[in-house]
PDB file of N, CA and C in Angstrom:
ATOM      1  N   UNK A   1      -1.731 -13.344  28.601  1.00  0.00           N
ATOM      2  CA  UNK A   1      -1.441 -14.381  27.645  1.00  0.00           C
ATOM      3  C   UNK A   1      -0.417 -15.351  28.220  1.00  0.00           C
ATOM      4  N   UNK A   2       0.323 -14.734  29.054  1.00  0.00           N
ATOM      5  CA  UNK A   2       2.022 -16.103  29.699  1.00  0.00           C
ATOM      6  C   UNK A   2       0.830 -16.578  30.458  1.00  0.00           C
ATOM      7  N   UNK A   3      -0.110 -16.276  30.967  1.00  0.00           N
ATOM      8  CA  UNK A   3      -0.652 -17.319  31.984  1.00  0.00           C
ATOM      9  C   UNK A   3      -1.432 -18.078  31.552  1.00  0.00           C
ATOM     10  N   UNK A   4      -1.815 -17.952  30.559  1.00  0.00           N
ATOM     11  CA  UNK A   4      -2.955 -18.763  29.557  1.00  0.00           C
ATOM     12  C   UNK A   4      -2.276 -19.667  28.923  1.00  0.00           C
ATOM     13  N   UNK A   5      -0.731 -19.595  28.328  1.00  0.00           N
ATOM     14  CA  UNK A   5       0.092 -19.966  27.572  1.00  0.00           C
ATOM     15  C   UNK A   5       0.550 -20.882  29.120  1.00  0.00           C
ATOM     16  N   UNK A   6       0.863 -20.572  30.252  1.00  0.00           N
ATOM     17  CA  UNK A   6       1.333 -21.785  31.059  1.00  0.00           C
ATOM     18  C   UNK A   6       0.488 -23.033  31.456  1.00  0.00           C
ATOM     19  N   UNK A   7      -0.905 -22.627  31.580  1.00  0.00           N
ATOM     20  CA  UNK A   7      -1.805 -23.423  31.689  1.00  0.00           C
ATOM     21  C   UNK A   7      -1.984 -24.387  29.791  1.00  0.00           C
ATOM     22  N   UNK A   8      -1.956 -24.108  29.563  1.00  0.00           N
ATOM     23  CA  UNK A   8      -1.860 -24.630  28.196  1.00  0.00           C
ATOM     24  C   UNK A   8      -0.770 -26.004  28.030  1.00  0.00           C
ATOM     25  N   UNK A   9       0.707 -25.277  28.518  1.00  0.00           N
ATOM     26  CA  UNK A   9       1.811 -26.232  28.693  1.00  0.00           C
ATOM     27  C   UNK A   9       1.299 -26.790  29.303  1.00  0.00           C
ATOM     28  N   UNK A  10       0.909 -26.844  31.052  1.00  0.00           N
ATOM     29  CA  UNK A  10       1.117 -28.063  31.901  1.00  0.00           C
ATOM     30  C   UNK A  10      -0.508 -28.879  31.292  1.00  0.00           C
ATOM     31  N   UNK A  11      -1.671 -28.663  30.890  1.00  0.00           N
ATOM     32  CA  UNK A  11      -2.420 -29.453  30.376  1.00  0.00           C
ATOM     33  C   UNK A  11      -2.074 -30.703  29.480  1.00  0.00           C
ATOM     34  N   UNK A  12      -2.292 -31.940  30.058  1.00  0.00           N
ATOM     35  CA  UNK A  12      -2.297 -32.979  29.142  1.00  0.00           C
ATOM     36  C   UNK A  12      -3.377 -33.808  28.595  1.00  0.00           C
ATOM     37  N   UNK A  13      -4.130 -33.020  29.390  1.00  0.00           N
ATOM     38  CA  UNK A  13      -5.613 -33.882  28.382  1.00  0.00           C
ATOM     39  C   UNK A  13      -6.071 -33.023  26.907  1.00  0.00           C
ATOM     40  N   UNK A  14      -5.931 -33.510  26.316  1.00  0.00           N
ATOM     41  CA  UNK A  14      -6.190 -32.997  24.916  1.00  0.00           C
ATOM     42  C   UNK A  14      -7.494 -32.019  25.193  1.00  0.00           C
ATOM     43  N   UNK A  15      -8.575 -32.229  25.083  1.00  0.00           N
ATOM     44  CA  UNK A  15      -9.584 -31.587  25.041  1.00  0.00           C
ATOM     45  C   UNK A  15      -9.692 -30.484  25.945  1.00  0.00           C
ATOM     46  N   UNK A  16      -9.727 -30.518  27.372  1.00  0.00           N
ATOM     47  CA  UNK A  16      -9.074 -29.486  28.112  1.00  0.00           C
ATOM     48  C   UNK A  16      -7.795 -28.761  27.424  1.00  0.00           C
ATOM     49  N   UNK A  17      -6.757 -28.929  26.683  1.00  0.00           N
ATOM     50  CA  UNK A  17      -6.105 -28.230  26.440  1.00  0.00           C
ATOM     51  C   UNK A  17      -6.263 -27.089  25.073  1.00  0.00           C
ATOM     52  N   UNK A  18      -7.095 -28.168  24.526  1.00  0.00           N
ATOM     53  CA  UNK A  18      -7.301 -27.274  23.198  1.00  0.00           C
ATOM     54  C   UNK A  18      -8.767 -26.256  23.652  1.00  0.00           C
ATOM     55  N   UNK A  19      -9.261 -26.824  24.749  1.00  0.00           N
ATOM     56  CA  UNK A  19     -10.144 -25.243  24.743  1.00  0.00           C
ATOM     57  C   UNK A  19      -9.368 -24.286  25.666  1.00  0.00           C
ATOM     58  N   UNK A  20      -8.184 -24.491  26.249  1.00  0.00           N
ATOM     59  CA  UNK A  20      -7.141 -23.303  26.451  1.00  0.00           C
ATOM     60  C   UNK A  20      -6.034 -23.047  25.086  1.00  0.00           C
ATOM     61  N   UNK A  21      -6.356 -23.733  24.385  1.00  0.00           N
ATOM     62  CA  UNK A  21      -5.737 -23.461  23.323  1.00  0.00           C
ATOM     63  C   UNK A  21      -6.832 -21.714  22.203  1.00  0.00           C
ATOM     64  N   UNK A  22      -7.818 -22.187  22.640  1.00  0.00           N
ATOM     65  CA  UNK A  22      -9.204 -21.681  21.660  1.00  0.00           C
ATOM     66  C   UNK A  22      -8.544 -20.157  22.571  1.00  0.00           C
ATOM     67  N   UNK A  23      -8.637 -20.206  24.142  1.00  0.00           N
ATOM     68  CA  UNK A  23      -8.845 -19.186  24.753  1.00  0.00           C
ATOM     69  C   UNK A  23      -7.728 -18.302  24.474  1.00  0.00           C
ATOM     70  N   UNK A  24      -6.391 -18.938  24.531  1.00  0.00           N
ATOM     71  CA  UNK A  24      -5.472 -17.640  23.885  1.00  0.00           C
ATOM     72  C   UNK A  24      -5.068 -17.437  22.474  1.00  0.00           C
ATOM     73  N   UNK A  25      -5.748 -18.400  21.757  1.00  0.00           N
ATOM     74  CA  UNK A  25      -6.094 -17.223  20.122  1.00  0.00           C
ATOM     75  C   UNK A  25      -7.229 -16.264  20.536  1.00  0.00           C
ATOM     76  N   UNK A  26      -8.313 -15.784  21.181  1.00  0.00           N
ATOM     77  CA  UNK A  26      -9.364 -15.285  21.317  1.00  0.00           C
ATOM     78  C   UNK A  26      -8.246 -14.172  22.097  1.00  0.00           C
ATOM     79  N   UNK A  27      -7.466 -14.090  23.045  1.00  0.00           N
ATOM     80  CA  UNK A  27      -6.732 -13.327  23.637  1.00  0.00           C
ATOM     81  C   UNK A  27      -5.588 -12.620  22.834  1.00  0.00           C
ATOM     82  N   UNK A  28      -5.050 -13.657  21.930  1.00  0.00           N
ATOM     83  CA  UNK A  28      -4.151 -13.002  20.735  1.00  0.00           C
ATOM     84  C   UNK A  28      -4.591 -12.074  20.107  1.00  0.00           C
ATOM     85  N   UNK A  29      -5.849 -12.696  19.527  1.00  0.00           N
ATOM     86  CA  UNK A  29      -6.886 -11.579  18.322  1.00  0.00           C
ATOM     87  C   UNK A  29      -7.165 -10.368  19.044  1.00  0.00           C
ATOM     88  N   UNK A  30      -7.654 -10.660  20.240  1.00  0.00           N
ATOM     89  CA  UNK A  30      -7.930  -9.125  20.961  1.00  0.00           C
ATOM     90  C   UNK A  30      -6.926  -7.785  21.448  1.00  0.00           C
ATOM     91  N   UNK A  31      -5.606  -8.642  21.021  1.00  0.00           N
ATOM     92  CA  UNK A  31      -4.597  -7.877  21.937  1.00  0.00           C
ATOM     93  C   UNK A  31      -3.340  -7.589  20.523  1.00  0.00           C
ATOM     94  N   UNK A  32      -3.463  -8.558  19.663  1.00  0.00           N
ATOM     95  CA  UNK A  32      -2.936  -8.044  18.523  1.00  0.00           C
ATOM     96  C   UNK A  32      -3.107  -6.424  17.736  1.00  0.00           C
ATOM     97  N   UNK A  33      -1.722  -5.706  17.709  1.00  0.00           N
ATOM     98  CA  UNK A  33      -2.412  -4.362  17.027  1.00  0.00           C
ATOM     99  C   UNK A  33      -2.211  -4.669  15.891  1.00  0.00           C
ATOM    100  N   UNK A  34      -1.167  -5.048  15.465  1.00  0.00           N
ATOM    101  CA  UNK A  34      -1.574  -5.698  13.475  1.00  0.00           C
ATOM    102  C   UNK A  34      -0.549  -6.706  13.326  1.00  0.00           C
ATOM    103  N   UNK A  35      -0.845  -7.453  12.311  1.00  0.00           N
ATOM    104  CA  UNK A  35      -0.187  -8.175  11.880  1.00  0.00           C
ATOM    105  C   UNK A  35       0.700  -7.784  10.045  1.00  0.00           C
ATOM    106  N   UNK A  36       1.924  -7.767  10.208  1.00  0.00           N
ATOM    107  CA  UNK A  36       3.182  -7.538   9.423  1.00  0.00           C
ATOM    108  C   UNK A  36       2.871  -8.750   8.309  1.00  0.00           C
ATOM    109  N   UNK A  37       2.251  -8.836   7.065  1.00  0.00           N
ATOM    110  CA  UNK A  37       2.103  -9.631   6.183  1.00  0.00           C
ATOM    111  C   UNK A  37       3.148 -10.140   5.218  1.00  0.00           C
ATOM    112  N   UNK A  38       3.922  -8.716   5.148  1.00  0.00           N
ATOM    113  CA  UNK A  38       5.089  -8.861   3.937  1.00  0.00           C
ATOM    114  C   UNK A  38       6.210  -8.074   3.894  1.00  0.00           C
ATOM    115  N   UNK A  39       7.296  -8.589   3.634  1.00  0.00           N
ATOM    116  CA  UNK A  39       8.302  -7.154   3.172  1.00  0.00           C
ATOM    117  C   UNK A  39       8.206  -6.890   2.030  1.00  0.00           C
ATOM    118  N   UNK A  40       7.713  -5.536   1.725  1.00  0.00           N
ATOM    119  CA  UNK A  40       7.328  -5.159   0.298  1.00  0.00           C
ATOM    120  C   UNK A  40       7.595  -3.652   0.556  1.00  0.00           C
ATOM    121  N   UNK A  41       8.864  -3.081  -0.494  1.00  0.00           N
ATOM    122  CA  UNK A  41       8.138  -1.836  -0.767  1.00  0.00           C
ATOM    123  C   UNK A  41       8.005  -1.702  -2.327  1.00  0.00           C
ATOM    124  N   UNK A  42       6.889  -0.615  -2.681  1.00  0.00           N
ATOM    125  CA  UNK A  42       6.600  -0.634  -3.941  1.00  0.00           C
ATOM    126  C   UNK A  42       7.950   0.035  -4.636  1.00  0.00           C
ATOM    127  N   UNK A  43       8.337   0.149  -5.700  1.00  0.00           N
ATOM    128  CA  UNK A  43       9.349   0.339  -6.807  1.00  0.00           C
ATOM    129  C   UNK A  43       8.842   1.509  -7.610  1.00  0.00           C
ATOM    130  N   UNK A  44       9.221   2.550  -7.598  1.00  0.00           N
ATOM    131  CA  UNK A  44       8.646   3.667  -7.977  1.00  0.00           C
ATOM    132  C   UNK A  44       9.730   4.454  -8.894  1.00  0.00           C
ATOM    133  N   UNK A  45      10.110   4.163 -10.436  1.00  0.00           N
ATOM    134  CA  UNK A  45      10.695   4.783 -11.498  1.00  0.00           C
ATOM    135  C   UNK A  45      10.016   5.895 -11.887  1.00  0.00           C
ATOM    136  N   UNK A  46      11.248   7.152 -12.560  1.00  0.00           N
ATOM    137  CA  UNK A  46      10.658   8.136 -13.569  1.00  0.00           C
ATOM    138  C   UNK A  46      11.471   8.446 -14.243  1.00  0.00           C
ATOM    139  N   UNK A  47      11.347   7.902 -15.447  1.00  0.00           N
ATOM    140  CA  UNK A  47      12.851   8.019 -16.089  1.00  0.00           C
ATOM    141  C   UNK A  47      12.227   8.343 -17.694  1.00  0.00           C
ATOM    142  N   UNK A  48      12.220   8.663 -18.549  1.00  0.00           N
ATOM    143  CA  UNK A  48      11.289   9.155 -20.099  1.00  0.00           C
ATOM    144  C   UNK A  48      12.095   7.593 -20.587  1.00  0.00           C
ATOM    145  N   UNK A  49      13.525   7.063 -20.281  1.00  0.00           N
ATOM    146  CA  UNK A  49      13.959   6.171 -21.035  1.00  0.00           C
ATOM    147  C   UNK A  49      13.280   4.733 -20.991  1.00  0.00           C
ATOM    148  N   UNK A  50      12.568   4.467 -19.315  1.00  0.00           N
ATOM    149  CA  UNK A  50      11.680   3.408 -19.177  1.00  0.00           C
ATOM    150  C   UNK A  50      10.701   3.174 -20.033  1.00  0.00           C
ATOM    151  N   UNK A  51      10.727   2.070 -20.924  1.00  0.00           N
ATOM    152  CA  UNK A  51       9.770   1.965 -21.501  1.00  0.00           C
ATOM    153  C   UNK A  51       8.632   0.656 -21.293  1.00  0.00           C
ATOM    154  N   UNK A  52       7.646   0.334 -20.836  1.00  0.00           N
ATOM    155  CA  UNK A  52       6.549  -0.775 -21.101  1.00  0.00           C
ATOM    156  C   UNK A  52       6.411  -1.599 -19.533  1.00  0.00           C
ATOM    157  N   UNK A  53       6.992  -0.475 -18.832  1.00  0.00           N
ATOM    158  CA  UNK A  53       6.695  -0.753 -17.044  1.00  0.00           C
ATOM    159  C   UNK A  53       5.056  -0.550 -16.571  1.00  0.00           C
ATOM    160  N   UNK A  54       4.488  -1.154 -16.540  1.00  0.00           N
ATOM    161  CA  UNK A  54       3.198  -0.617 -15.707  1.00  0.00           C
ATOM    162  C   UNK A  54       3.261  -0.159 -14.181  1.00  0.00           C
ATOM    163  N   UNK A  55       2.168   0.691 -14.105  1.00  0.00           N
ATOM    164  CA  UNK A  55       1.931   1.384 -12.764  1.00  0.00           C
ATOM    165  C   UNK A  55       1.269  -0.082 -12.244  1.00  0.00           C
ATOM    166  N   UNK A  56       1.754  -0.966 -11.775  1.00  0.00           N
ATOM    167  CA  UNK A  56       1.520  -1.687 -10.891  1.00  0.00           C
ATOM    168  C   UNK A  56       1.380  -2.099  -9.588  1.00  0.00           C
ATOM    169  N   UNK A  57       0.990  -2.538  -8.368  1.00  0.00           N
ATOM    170  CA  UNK A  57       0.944  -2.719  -7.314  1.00  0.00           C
ATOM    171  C   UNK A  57       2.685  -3.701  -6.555  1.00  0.00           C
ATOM    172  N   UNK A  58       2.501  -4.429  -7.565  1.00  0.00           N
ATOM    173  CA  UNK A  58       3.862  -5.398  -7.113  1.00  0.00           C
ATOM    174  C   UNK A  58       4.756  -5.146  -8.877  1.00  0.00           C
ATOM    175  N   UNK A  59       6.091  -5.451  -8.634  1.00  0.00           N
ATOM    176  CA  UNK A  59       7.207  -4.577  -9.853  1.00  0.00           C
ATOM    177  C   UNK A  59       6.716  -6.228 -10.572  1.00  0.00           C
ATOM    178  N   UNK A  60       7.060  -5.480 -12.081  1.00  0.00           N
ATOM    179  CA  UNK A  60       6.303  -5.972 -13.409  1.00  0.00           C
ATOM    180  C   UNK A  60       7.876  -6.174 -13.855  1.00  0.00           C
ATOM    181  N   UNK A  61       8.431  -7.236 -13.865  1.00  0.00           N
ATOM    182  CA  UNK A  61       9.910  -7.132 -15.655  1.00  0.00           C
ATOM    183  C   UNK A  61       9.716  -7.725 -16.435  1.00  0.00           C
ATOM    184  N   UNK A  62       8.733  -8.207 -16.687  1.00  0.00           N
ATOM    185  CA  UNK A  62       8.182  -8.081 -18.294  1.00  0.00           C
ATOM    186  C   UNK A  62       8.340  -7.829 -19.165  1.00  0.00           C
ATOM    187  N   UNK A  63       8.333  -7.505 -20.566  1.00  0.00           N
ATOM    188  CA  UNK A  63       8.308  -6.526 -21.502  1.00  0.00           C
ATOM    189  C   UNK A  63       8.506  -5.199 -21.358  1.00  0.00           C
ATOM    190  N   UNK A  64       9.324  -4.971 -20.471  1.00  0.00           N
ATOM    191  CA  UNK A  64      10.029  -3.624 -20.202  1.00  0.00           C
ATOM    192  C   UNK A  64      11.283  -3.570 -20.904  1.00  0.00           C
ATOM    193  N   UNK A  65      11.632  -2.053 -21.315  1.00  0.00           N
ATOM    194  CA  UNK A  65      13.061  -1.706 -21.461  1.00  0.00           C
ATOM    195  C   UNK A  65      13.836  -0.595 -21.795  1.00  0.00           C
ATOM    196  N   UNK A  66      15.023  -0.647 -21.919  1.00  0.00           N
ATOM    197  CA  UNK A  66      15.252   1.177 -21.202  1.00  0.00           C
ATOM    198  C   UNK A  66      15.569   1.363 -23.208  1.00  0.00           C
ATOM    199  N   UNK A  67      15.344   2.359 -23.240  1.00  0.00           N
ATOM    200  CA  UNK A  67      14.940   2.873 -24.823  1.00  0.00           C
ATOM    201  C   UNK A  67      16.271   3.884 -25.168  1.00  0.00           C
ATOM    202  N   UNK A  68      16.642   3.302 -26.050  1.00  0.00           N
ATOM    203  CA  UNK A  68      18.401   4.348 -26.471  1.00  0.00           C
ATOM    204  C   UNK A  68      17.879   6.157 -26.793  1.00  0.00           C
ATOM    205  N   UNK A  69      18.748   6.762 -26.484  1.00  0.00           N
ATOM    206  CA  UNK A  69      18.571   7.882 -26.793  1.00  0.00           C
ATOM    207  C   UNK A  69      19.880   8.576 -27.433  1.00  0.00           C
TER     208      UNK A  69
END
């Protein structure tokens, strides 16, 4: 990829460059092991006082609330 990526820099003809441009996304995609989308971790309560939280994928505060006892 640095050598694909140097040829890329010194190119100044547009069209020549963007099909070395094409060639190291095609080299990225192949050599990528994953791609990191988000910082997320899920929020996971157990409490009897929580009340109106859904089991959701991403945290809900909504119409939630902690219930007197």
């Amino acid at each position: 990829m640095d050598e694909i990526f140097a040829r890329m820099l010194g190119e100044t003809d547009y069209q020549k460059r963007y099909e070395i441009v094409k060639e190291w996304y095609n080299e990225f995609w192949d050599t990528l092991p994953y791609i990191k989308t988000i910082n997320y971790s899920r929020l996971h309560l157990a409490n009897k006082s929580l009340q109106g939280y859904p089991d959701t994928i991403q945290p809900f505060f909504c119409n939630i609330w902690i219930e007197e006892q």
